[in-house]
C-alpha atoms as a PDB file:
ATOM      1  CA  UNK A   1     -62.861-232.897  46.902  1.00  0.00           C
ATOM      2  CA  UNK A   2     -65.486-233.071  49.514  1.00  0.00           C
ATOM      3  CA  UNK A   3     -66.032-233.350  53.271  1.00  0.00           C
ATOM      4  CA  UNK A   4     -66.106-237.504  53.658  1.00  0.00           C
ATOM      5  CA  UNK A   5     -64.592-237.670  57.244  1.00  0.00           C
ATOM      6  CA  UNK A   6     -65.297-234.847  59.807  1.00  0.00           C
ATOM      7  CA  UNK A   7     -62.374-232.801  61.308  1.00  0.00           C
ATOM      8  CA  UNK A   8     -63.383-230.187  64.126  1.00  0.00           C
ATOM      9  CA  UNK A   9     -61.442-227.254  64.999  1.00  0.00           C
ATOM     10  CA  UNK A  10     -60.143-228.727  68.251  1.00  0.00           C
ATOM     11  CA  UNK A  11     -58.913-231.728  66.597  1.00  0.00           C
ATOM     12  CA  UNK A  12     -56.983-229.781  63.702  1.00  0.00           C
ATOM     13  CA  UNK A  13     -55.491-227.848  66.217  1.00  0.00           C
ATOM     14  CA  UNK A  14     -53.799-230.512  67.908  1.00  0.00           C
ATOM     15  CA  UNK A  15     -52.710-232.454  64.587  1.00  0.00           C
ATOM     16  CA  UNK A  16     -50.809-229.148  63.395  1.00  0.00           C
ATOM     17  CA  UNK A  17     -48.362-229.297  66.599  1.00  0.00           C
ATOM     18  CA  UNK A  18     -46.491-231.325  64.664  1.00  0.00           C
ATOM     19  CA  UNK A  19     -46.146-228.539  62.041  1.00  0.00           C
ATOM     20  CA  UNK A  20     -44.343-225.232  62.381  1.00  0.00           C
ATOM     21  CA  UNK A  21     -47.146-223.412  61.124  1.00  0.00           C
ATOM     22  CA  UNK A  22     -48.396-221.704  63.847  1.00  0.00           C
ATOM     23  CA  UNK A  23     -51.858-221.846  65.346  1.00  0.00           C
ATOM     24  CA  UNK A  24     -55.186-222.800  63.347  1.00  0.00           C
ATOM     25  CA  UNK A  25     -57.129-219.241  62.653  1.00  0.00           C
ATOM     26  CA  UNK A  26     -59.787-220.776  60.478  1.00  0.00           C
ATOM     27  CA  UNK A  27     -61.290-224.434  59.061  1.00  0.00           C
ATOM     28  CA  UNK A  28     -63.818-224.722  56.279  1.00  0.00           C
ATOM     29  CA  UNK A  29     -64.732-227.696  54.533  1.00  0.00           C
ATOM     30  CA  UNK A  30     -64.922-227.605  50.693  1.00  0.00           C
ATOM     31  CA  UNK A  31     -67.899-229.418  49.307  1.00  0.00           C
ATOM     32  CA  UNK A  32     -66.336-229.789  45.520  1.00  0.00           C
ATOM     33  CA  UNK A  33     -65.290-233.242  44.625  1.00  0.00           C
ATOM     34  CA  UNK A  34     -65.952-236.912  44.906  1.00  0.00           C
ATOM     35  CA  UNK A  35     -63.115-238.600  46.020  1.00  0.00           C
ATOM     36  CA  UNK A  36     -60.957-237.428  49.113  1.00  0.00           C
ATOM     37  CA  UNK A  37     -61.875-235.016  52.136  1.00  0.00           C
ATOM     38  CA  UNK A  38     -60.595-231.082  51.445  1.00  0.00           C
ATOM     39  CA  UNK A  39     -60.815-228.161  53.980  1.00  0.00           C
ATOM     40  CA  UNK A  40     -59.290-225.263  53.632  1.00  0.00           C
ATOM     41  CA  UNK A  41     -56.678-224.257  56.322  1.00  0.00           C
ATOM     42  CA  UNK A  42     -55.682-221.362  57.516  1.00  0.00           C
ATOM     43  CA  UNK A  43     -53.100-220.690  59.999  1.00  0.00           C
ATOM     44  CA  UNK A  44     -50.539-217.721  61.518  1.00  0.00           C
ATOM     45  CA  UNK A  45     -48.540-218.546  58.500  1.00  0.00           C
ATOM     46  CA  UNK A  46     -50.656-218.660  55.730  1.00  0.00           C
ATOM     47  CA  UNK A  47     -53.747-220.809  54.137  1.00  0.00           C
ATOM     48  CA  UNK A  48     -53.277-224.269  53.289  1.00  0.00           C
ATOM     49  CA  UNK A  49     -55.231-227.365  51.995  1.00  0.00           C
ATOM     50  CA  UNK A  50     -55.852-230.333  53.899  1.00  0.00           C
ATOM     51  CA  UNK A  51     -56.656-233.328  52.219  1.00  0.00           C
ATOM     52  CA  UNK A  52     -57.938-236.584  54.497  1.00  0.00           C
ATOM     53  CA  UNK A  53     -57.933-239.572  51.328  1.00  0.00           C
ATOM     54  CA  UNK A  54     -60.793-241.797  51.544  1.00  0.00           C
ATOM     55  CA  UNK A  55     -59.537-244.473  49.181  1.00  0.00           C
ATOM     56  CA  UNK A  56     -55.934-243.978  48.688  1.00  0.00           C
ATOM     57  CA  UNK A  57     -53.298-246.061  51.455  1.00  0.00           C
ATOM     58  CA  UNK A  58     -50.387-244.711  53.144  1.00  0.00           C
ATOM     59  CA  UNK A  59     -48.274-246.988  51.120  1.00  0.00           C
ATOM     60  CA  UNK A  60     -49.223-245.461  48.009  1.00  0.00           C
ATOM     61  CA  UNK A  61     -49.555-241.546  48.914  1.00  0.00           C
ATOM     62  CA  UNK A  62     -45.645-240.467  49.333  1.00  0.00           C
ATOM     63  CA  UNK A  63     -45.805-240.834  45.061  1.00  0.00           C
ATOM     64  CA  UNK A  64     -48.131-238.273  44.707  1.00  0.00           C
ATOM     65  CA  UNK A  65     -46.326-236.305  47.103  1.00  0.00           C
ATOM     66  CA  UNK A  66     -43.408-236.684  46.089  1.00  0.00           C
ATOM     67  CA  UNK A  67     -44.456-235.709  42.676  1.00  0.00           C
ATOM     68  CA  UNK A  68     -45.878-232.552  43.578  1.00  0.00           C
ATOM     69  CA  UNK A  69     -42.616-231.612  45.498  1.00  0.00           C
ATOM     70  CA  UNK A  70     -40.568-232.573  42.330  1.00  0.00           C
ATOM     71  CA  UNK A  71     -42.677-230.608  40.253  1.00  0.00           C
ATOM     72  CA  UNK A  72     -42.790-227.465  42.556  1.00  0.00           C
ATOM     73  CA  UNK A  73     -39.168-227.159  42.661  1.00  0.00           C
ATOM     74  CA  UNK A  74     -39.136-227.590  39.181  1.00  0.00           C
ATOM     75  CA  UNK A  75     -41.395-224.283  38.229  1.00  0.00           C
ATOM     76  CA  UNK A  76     -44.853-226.249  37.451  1.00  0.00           C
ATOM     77  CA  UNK A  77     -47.310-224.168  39.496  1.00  0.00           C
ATOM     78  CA  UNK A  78     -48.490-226.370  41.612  1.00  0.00           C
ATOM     79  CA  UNK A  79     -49.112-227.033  45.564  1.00  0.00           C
ATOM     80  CA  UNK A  80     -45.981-227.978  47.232  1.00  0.00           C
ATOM     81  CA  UNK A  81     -46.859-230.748  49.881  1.00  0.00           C
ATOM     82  CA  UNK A  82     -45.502-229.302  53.680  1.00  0.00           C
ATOM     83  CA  UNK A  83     -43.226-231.286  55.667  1.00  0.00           C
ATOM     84  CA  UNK A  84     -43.847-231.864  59.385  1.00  0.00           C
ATOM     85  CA  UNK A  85     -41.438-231.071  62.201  1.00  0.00           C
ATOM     86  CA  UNK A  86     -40.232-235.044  61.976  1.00  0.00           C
ATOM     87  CA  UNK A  87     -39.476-234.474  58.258  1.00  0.00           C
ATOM     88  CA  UNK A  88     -42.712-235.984  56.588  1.00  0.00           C
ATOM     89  CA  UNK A  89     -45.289-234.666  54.477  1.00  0.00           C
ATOM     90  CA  UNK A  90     -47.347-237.386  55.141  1.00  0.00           C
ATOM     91  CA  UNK A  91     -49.321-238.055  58.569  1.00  0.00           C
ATOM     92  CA  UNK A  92     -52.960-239.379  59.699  1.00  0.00           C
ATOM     93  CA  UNK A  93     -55.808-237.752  60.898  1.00  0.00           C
ATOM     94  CA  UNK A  94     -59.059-239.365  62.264  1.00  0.00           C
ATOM     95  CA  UNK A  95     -57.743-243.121  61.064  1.00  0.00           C
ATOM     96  CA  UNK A  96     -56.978-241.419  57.569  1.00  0.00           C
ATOM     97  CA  UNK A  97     -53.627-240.754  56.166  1.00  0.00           C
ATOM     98  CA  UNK A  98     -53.276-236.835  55.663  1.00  0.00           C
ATOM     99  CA  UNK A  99     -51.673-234.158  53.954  1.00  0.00           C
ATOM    100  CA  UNK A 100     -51.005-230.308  53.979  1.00  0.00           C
ATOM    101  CA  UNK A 101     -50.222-228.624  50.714  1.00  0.00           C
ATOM    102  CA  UNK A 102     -49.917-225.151  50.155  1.00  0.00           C
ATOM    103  CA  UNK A 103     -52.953-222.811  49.035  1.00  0.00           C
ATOM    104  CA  UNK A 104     -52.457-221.760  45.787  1.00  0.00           C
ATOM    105  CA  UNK A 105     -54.395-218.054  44.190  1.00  0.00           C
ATOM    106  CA  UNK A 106     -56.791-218.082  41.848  1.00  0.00           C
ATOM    107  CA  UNK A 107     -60.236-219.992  40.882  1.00  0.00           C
ATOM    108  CA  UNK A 108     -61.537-222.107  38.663  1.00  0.00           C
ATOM    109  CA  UNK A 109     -62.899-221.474  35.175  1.00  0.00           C
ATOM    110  CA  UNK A 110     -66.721-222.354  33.642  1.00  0.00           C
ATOM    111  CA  UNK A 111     -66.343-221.303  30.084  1.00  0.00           C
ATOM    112  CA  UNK A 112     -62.254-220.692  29.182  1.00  0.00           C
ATOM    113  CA  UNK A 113     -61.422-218.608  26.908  1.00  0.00           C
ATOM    114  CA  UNK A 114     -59.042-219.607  23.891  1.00  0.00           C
ATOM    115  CA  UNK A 115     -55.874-217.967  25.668  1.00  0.00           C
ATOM    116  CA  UNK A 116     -56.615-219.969  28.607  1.00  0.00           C
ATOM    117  CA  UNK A 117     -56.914-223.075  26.873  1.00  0.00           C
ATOM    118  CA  UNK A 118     -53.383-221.852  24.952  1.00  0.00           C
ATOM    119  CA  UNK A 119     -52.098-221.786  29.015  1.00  0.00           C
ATOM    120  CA  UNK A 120     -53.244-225.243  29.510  1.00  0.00           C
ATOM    121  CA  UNK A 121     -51.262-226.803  26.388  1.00  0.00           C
ATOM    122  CA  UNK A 122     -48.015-225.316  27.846  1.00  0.00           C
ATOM    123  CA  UNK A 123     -48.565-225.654  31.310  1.00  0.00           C
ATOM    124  CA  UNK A 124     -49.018-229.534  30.252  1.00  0.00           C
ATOM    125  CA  UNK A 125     -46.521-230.039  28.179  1.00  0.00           C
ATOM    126  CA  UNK A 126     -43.860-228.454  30.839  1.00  0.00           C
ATOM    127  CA  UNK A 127     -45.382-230.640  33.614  1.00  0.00           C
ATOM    128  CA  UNK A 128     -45.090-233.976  30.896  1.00  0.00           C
ATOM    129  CA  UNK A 129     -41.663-232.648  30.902  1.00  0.00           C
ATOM    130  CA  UNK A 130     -40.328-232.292  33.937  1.00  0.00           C
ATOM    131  CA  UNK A 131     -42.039-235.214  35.082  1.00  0.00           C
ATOM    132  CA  UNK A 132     -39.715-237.609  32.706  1.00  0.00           C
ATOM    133  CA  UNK A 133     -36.896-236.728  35.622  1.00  0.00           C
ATOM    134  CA  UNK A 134     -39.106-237.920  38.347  1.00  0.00           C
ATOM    135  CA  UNK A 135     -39.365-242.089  39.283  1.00  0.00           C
ATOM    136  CA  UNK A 136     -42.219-243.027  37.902  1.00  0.00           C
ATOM    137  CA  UNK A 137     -43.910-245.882  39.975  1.00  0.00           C
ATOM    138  CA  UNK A 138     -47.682-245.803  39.905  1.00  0.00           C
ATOM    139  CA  UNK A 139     -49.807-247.670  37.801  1.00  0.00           C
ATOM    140  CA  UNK A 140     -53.145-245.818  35.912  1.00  0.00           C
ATOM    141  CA  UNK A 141     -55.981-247.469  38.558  1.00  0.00           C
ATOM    142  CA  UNK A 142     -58.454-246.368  35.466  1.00  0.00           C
ATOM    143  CA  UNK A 143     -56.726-248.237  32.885  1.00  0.00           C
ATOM    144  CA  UNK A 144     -57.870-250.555  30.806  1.00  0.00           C
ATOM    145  CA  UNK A 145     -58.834-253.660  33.310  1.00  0.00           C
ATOM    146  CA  UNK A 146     -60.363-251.118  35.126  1.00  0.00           C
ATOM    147  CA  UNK A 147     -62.645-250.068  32.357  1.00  0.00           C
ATOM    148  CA  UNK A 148     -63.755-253.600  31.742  1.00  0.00           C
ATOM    149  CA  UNK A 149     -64.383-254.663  34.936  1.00  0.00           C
ATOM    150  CA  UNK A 150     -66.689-251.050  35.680  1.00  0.00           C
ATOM    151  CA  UNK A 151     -67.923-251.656  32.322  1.00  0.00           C
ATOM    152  CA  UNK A 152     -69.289-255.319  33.185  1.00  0.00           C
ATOM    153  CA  UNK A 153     -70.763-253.723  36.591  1.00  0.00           C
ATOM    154  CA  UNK A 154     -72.564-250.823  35.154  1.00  0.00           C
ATOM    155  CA  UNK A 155     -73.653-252.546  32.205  1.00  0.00           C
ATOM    156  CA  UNK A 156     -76.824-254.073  33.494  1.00  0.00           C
ATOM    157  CA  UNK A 157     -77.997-250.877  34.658  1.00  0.00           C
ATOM    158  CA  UNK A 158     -78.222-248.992  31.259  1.00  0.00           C
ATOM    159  CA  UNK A 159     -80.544-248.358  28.839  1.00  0.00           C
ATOM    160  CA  UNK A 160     -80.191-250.296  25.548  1.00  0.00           C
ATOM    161  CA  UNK A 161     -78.440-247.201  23.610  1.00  0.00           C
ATOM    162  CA  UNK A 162     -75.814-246.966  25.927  1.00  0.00           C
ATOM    163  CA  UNK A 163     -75.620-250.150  26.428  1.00  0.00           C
ATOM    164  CA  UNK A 164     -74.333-250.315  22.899  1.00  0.00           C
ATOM    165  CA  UNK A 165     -72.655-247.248  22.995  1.00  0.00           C
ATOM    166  CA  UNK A 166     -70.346-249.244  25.772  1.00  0.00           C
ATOM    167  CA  UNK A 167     -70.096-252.400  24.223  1.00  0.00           C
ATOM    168  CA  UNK A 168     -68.911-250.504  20.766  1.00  0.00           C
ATOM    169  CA  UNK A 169     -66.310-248.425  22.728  1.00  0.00           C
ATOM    170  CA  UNK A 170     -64.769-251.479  24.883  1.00  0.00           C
ATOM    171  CA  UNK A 171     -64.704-253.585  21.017  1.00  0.00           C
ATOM    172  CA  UNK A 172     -62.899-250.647  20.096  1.00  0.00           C
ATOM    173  CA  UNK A 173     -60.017-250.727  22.921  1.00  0.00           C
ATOM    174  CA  UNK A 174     -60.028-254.218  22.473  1.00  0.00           C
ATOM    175  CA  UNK A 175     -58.389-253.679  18.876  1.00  0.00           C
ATOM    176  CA  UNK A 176     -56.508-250.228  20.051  1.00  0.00           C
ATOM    177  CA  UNK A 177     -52.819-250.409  21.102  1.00  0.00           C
ATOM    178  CA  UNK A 178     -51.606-247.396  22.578  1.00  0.00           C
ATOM    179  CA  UNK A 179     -48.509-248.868  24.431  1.00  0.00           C
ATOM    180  CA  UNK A 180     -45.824-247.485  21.516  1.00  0.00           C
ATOM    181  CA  UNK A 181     -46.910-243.909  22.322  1.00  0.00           C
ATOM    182  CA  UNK A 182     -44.475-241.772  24.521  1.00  0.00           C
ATOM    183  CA  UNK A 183     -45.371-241.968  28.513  1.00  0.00           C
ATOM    184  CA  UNK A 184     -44.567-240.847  31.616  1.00  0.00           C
ATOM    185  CA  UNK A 185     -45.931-238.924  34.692  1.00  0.00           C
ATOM    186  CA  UNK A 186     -49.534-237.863  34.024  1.00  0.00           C
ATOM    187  CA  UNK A 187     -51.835-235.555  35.808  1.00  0.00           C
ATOM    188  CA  UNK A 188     -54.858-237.675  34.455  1.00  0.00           C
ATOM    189  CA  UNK A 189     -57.363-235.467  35.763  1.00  0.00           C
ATOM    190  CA  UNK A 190     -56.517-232.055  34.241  1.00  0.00           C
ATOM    191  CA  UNK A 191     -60.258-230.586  34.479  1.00  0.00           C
ATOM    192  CA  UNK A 192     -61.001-227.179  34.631  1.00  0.00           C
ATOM    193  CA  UNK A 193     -62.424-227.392  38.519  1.00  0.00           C
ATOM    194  CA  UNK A 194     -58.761-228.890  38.844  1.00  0.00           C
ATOM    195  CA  UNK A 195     -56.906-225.642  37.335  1.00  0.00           C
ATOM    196  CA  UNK A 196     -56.880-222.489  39.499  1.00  0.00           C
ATOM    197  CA  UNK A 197     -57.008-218.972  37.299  1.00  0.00           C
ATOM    198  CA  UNK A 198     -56.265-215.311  38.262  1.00  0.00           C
ATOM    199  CA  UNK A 199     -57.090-213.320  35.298  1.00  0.00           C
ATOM    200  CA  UNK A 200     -55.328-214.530  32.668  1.00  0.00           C
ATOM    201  CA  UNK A 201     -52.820-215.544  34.740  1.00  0.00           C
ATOM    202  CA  UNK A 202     -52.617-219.419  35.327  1.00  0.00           C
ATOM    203  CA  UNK A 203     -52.144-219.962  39.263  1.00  0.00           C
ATOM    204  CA  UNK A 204     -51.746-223.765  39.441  1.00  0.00           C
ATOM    205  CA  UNK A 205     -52.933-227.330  38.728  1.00  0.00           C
ATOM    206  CA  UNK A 206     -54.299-229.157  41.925  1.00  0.00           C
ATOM    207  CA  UNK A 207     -55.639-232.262  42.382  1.00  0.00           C
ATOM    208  CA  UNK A 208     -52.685-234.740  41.789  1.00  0.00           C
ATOM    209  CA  UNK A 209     -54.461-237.809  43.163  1.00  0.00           C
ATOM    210  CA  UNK A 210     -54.445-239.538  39.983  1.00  0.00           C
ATOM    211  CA  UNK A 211     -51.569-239.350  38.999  1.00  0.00           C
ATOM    212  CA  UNK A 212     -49.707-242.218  37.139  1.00  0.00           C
ATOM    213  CA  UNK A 213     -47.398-243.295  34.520  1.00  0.00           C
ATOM    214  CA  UNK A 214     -49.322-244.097  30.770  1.00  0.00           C
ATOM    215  CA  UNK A 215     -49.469-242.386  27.195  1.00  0.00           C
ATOM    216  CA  UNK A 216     -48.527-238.731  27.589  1.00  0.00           C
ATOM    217  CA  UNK A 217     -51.550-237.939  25.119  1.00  0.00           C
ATOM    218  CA  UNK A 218     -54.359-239.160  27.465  1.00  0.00           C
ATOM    219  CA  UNK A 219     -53.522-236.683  29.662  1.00  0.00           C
ATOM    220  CA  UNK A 220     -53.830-234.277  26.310  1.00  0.00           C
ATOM    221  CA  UNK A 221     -57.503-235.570  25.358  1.00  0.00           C
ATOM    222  CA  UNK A 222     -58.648-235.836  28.959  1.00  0.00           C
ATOM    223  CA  UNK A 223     -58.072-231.995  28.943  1.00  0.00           C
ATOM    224  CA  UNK A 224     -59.641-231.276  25.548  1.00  0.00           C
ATOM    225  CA  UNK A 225     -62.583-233.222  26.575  1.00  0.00           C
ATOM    226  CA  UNK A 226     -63.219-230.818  29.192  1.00  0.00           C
ATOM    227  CA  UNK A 227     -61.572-227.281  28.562  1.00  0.00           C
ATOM    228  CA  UNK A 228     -62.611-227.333  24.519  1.00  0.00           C
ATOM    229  CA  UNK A 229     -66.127-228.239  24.352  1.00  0.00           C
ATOM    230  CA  UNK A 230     -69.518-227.063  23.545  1.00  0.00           C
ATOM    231  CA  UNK A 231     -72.275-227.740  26.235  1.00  0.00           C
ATOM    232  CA  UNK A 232     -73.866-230.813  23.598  1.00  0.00           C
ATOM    233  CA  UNK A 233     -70.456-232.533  24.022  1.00  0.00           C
ATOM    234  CA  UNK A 234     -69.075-231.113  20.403  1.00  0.00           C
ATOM    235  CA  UNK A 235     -65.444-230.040  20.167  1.00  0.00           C
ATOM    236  CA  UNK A 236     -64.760-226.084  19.593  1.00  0.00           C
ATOM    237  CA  UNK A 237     -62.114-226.230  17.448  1.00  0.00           C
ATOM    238  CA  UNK A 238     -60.371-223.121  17.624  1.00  0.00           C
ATOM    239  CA  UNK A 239     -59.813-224.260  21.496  1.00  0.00           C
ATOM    240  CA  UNK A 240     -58.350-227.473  20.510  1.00  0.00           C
ATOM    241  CA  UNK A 241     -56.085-226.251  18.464  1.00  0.00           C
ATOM    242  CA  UNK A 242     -55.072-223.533  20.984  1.00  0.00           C
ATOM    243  CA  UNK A 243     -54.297-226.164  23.312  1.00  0.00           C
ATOM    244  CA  UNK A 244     -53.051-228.422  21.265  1.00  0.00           C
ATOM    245  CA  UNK A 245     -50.264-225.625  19.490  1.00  0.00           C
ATOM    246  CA  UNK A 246     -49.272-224.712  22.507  1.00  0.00           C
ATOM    247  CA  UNK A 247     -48.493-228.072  24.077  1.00  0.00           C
ATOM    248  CA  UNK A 248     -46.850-228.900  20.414  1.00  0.00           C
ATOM    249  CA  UNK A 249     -44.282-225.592  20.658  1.00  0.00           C
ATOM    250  CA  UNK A 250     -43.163-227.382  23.891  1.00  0.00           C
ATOM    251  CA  UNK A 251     -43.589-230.923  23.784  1.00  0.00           C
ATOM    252  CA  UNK A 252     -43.825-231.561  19.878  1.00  0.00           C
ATOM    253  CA  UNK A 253     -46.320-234.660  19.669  1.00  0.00           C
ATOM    254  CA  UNK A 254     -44.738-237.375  17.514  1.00  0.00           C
ATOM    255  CA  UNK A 255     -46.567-238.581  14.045  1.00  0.00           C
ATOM    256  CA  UNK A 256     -47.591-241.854  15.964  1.00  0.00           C
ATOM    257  CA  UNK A 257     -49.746-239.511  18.492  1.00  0.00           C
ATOM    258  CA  UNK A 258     -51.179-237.679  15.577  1.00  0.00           C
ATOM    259  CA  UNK A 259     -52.380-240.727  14.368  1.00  0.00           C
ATOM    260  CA  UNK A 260     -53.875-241.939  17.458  1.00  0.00           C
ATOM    261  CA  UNK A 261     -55.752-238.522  18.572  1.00  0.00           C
ATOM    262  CA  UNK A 262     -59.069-239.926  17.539  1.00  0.00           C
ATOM    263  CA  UNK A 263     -59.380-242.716  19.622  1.00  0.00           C
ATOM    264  CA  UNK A 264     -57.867-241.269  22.401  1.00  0.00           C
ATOM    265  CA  UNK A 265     -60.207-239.041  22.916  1.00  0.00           C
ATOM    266  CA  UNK A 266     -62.772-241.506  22.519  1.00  0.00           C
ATOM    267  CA  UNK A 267     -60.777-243.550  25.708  1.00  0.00           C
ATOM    268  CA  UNK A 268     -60.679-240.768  27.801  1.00  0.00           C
ATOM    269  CA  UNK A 269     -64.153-240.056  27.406  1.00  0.00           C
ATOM    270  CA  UNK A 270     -65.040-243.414  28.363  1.00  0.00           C
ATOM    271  CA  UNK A 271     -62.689-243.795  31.464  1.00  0.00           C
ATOM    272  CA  UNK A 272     -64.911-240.692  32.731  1.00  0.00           C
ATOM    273  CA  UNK A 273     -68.110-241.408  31.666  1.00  0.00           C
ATOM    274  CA  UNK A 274     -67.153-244.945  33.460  1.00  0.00           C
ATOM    275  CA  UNK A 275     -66.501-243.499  36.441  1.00  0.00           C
ATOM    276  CA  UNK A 276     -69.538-240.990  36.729  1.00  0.00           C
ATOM    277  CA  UNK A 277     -72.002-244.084  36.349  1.00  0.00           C
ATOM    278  CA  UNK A 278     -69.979-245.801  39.165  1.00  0.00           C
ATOM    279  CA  UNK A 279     -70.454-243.251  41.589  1.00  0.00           C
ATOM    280  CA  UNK A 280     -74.225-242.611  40.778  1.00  0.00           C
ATOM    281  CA  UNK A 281     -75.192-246.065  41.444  1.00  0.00           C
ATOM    282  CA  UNK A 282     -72.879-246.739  44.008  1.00  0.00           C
ATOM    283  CA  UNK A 283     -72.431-243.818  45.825  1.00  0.00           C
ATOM    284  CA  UNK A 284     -70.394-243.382  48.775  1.00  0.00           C
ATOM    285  CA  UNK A 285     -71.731-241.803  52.000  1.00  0.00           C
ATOM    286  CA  UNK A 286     -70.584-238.104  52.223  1.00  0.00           C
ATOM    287  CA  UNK A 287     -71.593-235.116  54.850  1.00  0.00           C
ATOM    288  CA  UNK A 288     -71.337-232.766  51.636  1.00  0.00           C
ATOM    289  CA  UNK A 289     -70.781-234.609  48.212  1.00  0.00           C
ATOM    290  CA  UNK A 290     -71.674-233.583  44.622  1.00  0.00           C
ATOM    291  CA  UNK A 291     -72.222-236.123  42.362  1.00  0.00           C
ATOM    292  CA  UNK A 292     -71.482-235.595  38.810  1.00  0.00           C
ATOM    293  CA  UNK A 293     -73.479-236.190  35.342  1.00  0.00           C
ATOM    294  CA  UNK A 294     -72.560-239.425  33.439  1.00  0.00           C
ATOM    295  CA  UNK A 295     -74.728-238.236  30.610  1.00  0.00           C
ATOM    296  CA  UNK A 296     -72.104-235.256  29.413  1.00  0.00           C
ATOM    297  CA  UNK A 297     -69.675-237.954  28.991  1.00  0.00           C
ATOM    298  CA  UNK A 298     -71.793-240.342  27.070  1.00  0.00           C
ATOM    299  CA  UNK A 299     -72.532-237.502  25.004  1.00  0.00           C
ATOM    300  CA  UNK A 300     -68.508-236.460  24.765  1.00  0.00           C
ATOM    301  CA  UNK A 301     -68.071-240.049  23.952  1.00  0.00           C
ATOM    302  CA  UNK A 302     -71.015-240.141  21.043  1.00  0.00           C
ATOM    303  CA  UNK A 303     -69.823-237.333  19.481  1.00  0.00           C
ATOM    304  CA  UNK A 304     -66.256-238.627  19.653  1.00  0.00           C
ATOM    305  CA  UNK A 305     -67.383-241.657  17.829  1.00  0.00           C
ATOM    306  CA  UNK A 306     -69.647-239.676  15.211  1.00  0.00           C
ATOM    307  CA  UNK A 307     -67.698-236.749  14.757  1.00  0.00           C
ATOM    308  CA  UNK A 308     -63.803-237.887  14.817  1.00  0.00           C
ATOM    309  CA  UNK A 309     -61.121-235.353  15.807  1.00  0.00           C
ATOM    310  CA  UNK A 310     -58.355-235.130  12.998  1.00  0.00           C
ATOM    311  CA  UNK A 311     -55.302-233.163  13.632  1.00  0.00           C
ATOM    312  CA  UNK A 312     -53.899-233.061  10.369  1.00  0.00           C
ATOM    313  CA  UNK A 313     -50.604-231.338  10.351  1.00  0.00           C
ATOM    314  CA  UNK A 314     -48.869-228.961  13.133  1.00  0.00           C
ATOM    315  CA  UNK A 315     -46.486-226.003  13.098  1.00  0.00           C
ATOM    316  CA  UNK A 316     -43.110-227.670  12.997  1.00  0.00           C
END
């Protein structure tokens, strides 16, 4: 989420007469993120998010927004997209398709706590459930193809011991299968800048933009990889499990997921460690962006490799 496409005040103002929210009270950009264009919104009727997408079409947007919907109005806290006076909850904006969601309390977490990561594993496992109700049409754009073909275009750019850290991990996928494990509707992005907390009290998942249909359990070890680790990379275990018990006692993972833990942690790891070396050597122009680290994930994705995660058995 950051501020990619410039929106003034008089400009906003106009755009939301097509919305019976009132008149604009307040705009302020929000300079998290790397992908779309976020400012905060605030109107006579409340405080919304704006999101202006920088790389997503108009074709493909009503799926995420339609997702959200489905999953609002199915008790996942999350924000529920708002419809304009002609019906749609999709319009443009400075040549840019837009949206309005609501604003949901809360803020994000640095270092969660093991009852938060507990909130996490059930909040995920109701959302993988209440997804399997909802159409699923949109393919993972980080899947595997992806990964080879950033792979091949980061590749010349890295030092020799990543370089073979990479080329070990894609031999690896090569010989992996995960197509038998259960799917559906993933988050895919479940971080914890992504996760809004008040207290204890989980206020709602944002971010939906990546959402897409693959192996339930990525979504599972893209969220270990980032709400149950040390600062080196190394797993603390008595989050995982937290998260991983709770998810279980509503979504019981099958043997065949068990099995495959491992290595899916070691794929999500890669997809992001992928993606962080894209966007530091090809950047894209922003008026307030944040690039990220690749080097946490190559060290999530070392340790992965050196230190395998083993379930073993879980509560029945």
């Amino acid at each position: 989420m950051s501020v990619f496409t410039t929106v003034t005040f008089e400009q906003l103002s106009h755009w939301l007469e097509a919305y019976p929210l009132g008149q604009l009270r307040d705009l302020q950009g929000i300079a998290s993120g790397i992908t779309n264009t976020n400012y905060f919104v605030t109107t006579d009727t409340g405080r919304y998010v704006l999101t202006l997408f920088e790389e997503n079409t108009a074709e493909e947007l009503p799926f995420f927004l339609d997702l959200m919907t489905h999953l609002a109005e199915r008790g996942i806290p999350c924000p529920h997209p708002v419809k304009n006076h002609a019906g749609s909850s999709l319009g443009e904006l400075n040549g840019k398709p837009a949206a309005l969601v609501s604003c949901l309390r809360g803020k994000s977490l640095e270092y969660p706590s093991v009852e938060q990561c507990a909130a996490i594993g059930r909040v995920l496992a109701d959302m993988h459930l209440a997804g399997l109700s909802f159409p699923a049409g949109m393919k993972n754009q980080r899947d595997g193809d992806w990964r080879q073909k950033t792979a091949a275009k980061v590749a010349p750019l890295l030092r020799p011991a990543d370089k073979a850290l990479l080329d070990a991990q894609l031999q690896f996928e090569a010989e992996a299968d995960s197509e038998y494990l259960p799917s559906g509707v993933i988050h895919a992005d479940l971080f914890r800048d992504n996760v809004l907390f008040d207290g204890n009290e989980l206020g709602g998942i944002i971010d939906f933009y990546y959402a897409c249909q693959d192996a339930l359990l990525y979504d599972v070890a893209i969220a270990v990889n980032d709400w149950c680790v040390h600062a080196d990379g190394s797993l603390d275990q008595a989050r995982v499990m937290a998260l991983i018990e709770a998810y279980h006692a509503v979504r019981p993972l099958t043997a065949a997921e068990i099995e495959a833990w491992p290595g899916m942690l070691r794929t999500a790891a890669m997809r992001f460690w992928l993606s962080r070396l894209h966007d530091l050597h090809f950047p894209s122009a922003g008026e307030l962006t944040h690039a990220k680290d690749p080097d946490h994930f190559r060290n999530i994705l070392h340790k992965r490799m050196a230190e395998p995660s083993v379930l073993g058995s879980l509560p029945a």
